[in-house]
Protein backbone atom coordinates (compact mmCIF):
# COMPACT_ATOMS: atom_id res chain seq x y z
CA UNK A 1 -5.56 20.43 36.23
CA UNK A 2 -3.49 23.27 37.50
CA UNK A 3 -1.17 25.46 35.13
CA UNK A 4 1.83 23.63 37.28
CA UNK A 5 -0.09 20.31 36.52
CA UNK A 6 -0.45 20.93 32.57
CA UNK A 7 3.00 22.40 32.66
CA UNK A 8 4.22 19.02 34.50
CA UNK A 9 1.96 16.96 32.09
CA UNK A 10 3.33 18.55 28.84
CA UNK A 11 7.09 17.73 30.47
CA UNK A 12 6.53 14.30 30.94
CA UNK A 13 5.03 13.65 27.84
CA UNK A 14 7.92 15.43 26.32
CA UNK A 15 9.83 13.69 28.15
CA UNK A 16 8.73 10.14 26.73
CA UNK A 17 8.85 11.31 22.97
CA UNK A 18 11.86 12.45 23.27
CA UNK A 19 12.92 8.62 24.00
CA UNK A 20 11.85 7.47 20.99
CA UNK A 21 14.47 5.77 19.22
CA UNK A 22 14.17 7.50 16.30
CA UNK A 23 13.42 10.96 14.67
CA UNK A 24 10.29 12.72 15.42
CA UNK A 25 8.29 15.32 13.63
CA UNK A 26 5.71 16.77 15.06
CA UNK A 27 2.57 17.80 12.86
CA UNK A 28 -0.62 19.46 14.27
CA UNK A 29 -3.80 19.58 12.08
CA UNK A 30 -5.92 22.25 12.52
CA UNK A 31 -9.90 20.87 12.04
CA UNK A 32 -13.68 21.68 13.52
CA UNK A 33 -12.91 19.24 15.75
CA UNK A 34 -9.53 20.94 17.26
CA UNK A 35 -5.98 20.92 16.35
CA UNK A 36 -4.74 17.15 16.45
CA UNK A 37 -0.97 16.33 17.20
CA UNK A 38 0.18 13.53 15.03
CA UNK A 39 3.76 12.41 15.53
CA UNK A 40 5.56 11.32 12.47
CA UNK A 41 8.39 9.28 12.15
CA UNK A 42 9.87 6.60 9.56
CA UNK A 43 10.40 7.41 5.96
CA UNK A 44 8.34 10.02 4.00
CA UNK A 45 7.99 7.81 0.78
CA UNK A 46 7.19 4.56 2.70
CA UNK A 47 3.53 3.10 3.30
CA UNK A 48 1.33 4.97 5.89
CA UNK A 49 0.93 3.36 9.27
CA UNK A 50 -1.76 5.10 11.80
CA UNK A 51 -1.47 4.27 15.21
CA UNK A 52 -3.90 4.62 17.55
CA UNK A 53 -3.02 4.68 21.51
CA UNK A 54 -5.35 3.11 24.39
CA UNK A 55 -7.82 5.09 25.90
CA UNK A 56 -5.45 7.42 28.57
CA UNK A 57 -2.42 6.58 27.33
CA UNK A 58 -1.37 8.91 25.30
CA UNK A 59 0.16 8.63 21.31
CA UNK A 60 4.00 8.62 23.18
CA UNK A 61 3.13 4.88 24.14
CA UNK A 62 4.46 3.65 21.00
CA UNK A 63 8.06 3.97 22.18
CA UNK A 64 8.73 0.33 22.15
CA UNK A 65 7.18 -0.21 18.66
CA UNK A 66 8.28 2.64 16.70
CA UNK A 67 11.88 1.65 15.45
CA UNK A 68 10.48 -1.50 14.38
CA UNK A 69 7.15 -0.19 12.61
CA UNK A 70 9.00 2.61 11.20
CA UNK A 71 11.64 0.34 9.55
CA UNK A 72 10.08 0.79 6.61
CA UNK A 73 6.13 2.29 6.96
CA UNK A 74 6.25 5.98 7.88
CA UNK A 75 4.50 5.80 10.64
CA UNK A 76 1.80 9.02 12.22
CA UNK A 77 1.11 8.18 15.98
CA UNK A 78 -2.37 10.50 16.97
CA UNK A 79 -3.18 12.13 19.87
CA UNK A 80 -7.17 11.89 20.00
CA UNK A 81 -9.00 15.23 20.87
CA UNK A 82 -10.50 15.39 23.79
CA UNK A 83 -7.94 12.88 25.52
CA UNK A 84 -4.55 13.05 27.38
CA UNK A 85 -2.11 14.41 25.29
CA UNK A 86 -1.01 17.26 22.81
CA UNK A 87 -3.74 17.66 20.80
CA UNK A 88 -6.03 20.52 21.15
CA UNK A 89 -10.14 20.75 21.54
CA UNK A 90 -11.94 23.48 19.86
CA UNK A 91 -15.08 24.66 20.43
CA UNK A 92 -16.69 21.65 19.30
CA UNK A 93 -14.91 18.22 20.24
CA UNK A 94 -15.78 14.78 18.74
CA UNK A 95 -18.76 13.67 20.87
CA UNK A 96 -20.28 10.82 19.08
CA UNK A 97 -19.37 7.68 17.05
CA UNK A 98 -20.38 9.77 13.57
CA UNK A 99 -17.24 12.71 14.91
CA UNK A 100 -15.56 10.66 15.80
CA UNK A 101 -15.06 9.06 12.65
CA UNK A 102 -15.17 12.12 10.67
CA UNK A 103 -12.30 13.69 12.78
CA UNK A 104 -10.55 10.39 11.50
CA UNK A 105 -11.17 10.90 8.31
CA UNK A 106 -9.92 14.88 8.63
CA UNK A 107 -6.33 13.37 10.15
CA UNK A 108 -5.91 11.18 6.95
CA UNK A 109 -6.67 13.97 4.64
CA UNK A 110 -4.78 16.77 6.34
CA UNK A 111 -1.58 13.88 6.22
CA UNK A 112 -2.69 14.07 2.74
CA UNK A 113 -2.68 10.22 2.95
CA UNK A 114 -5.61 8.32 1.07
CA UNK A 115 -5.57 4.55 2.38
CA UNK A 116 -3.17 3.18 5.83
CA UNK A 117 -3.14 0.64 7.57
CA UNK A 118 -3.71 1.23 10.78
CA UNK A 119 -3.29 -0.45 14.12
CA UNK A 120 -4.93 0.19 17.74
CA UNK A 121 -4.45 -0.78 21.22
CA UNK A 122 -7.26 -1.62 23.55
CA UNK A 123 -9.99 1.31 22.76
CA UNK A 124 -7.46 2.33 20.10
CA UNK A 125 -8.07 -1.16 18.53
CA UNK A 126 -11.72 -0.09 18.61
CA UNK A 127 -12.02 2.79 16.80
CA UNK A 128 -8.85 1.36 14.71
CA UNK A 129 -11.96 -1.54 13.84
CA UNK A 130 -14.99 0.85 13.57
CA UNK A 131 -13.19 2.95 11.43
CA UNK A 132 -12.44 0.01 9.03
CA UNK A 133 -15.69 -1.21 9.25
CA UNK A 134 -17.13 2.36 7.64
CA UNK A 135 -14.36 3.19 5.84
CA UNK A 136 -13.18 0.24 4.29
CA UNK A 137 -11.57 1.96 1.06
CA UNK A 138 -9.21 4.02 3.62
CA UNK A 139 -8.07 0.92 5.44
CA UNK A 140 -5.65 -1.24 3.88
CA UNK A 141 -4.48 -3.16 6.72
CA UNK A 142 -5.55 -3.78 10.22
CA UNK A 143 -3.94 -4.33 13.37
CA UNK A 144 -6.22 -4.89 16.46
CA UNK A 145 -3.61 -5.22 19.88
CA UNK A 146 -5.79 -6.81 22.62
CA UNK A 147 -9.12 -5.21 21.64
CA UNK A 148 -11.80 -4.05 23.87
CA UNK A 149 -15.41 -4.11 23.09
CA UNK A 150 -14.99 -6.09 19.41
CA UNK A 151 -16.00 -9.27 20.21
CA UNK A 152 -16.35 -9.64 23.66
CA UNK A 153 -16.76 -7.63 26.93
CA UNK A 154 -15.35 -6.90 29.93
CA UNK A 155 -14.45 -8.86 32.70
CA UNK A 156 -16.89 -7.78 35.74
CA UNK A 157 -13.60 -7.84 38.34
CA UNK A 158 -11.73 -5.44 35.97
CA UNK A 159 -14.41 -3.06 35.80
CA UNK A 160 -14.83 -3.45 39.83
CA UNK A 161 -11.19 -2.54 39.75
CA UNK A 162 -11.35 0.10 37.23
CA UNK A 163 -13.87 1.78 38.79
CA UNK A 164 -12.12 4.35 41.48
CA UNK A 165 -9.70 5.51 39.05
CA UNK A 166 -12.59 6.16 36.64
CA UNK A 167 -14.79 8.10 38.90
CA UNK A 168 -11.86 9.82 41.18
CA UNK A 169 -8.66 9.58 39.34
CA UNK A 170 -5.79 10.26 40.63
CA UNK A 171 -2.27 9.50 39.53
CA UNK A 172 -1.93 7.18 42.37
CA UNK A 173 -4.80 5.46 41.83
CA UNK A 174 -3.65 4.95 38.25
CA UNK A 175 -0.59 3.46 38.80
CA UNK A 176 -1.93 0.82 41.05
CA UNK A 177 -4.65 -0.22 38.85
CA UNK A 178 -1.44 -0.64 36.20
CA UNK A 179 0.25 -2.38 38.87
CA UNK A 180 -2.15 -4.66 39.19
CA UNK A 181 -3.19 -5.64 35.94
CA UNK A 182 0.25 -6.13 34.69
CA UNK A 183 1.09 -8.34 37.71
CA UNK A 184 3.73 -5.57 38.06
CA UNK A 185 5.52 -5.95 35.03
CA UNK A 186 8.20 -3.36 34.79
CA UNK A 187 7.24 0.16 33.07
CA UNK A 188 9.69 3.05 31.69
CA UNK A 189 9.68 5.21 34.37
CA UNK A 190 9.08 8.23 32.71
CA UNK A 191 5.97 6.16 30.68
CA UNK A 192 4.94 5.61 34.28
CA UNK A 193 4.52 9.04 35.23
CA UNK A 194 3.03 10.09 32.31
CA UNK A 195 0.29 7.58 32.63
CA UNK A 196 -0.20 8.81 36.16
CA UNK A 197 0.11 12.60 35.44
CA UNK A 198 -2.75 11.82 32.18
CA UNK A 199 -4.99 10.48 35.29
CA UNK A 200 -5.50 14.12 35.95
CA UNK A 201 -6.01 14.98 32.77
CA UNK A 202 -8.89 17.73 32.49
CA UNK A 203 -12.05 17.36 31.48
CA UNK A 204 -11.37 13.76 29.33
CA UNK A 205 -14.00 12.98 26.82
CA UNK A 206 -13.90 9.78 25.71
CA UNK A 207 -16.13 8.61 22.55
CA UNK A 208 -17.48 5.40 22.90
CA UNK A 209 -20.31 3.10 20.50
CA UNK A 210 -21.45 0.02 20.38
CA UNK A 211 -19.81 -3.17 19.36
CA UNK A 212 -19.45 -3.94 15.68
CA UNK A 213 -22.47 -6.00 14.36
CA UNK A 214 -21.39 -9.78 13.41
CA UNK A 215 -23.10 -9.02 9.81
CA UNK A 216 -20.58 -6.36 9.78
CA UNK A 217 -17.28 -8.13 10.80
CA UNK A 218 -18.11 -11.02 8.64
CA UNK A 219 -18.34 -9.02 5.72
CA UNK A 220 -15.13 -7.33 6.16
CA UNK A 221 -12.35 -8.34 3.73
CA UNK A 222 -9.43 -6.16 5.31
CA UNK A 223 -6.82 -8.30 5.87
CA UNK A 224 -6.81 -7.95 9.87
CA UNK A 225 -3.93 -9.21 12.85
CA UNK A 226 -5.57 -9.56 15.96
CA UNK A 227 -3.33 -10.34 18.87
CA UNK A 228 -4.23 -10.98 22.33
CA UNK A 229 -3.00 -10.75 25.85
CA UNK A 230 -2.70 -14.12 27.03
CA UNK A 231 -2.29 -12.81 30.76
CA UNK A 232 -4.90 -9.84 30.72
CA UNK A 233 -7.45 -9.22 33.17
CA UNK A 234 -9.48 -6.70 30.86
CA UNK A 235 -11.27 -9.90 29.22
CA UNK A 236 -11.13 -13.54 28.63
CA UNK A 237 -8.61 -13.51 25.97
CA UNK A 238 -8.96 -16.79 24.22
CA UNK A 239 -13.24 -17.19 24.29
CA UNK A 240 -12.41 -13.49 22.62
CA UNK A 241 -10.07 -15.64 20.26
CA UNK A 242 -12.69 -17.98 19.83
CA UNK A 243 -15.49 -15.25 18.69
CA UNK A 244 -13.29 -13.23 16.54
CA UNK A 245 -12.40 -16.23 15.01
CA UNK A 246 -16.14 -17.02 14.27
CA UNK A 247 -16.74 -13.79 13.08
CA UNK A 248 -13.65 -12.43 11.01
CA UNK A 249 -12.92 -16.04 9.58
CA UNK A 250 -9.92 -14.64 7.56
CA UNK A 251 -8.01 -12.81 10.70
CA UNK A 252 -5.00 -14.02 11.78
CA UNK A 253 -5.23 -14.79 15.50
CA UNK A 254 -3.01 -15.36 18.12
CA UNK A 255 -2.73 -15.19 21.73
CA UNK A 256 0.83 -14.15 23.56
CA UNK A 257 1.26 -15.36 26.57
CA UNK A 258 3.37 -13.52 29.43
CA UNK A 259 1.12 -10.32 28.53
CA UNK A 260 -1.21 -8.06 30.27
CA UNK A 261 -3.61 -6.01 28.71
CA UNK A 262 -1.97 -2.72 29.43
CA UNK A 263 1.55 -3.95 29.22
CA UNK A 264 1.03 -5.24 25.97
CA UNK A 265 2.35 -2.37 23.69
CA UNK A 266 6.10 -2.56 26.17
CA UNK A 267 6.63 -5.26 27.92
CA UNK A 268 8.83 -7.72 25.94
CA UNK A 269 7.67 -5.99 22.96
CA UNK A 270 10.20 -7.54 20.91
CA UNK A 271 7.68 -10.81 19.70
CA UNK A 272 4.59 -8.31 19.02
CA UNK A 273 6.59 -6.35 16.63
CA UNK A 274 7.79 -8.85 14.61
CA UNK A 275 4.79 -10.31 13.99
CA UNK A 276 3.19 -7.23 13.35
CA UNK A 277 5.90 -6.04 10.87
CA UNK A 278 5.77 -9.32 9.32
CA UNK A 279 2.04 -9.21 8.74
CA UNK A 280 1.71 -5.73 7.45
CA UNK A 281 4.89 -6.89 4.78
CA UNK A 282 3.27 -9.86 3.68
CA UNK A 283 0.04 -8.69 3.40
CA UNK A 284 1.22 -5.51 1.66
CA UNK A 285 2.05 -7.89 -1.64
């Protein structure tokens, strides 16, 4: 990415934060890994909520959940190292599963914040997963939007679809790979060229592992949310119903329909954060 590229990059991005509908401060923890921007908002004294953006998206993709998550929770929206966005790689970025974690970890304890509950979108949802999984003490609550690689894979026409904007991205090819697996739901326009610009996005490094063991998910006893996209292409969301069902017998599951994959976060967001802020209250007595 050019200087004029990272210059228009860091705009947009600005850009997007600064529609947030609330107040926004903006803390950057310095760490082996990098410097990570976190983007704080909600009230200092209420309960911790981590939020962890899809894989390209960026931590200003939370616009359309934040007044409603930060109601009450005071809510830290991370940029991951290594990713689109405003954090900052040192000389040694995450580059495994084991870092990756770890880095995780280093976020919560420079926010000087011992347990959260934290929710993720997509990859996000992921790590959000993993991270409860070997941290279990540190996760109060989770909230898994739509996840990716937990307990089921891919669809083979998504990836086929995926594919150009993975190996040559541009912010063209970006958008129409949105376009199409939202079934062209309207996006923020400034969102939308974010999401394009991050496309372009130098050198990405994305950290990915395997899928959590079933021994693993059964044992979990995190009170967990998972809610799927009843109208994404990334999987088959209700045989991934079905399995996380089997194997996290205590989740609360539910599939929206009307929702892509990507779009889930913003479009119509209104029904996802209800029942998101509903869980995390009653599950917080």
């Amino acid at each position: 990415m050019s200087d004029d590229g990272n210059t228009a990059f860091l705009s947009a991005y600005d850009t997007v934060l600064g529609h947030w509908p609330v107040r926004v401060e903006s803390i950057d923890l310095p760490s082996v890994y990098g410097t990570t921007r976190v983007n704080a908002c909600g009230p200092v004294d209420g309960p911790p909520l981590v939020l962890l953006h899809g894989g390209g998206t960026t931590a200003a993709m939370w616009f359309a959940n934040v007044a409603a998550f930060a109601h009450r929770h005071r809510v830290y929206a991370v940029d991951r190292i290594g990713e689109p966005g405003r954090s900052v790689r040192g000389q040694r970025p995450p580059r495994d599963v084991r870092d990756l974690l770890g880095w995780l970890d280093g976020v919560l304890d420079g926010l000087g914040v011992e347990n959260a509950a934290v929710c993720g979108h997509s990859y996000g949802a992921w790590i959000a997963l993993t991270y409860g999984l070997h941290s279990p003490q540190r996760v109060r609550r989770l909230v898994l939007l739509d996840p990716t690689q937990c307990f089921g894979g891919f669809r083979a026409g998504y990836l086929a679809r995926a594919l150009p904007s993975l190996t040559r991205p541009t912010a063209s090819r970006a958008r129409a790979f949105l376009t199409w697996e939202t079934g062209g739901a309207h996006a923020d326009p400034a969102w939308l060229r974010l999401y394009g610009l991050a496309a372009e996005f130098p050198d990405t490094r994305i950290v990915t592992g395997r899928r959590p063991k079933p021994g693993s998910l059964r044992a979990l006893t995190t009170p967990t949310l998972i809610l799927l996209a009843g109208d994404g292409r990334a999987h088959f969301p209700h045989r991934v119903a079905s399995a996380a069902a089997r194997l996290l017998p205590h989740a609360e599951i539910a599939v929206l329909p009307g929702l892509s994959h990507h779009a889930m976060p913003w479009h119509e967001a209104a029904d996802l954060n209800t029942r998101v802020v509903d869980f995390l209250h009653r599950t917080a007595t």
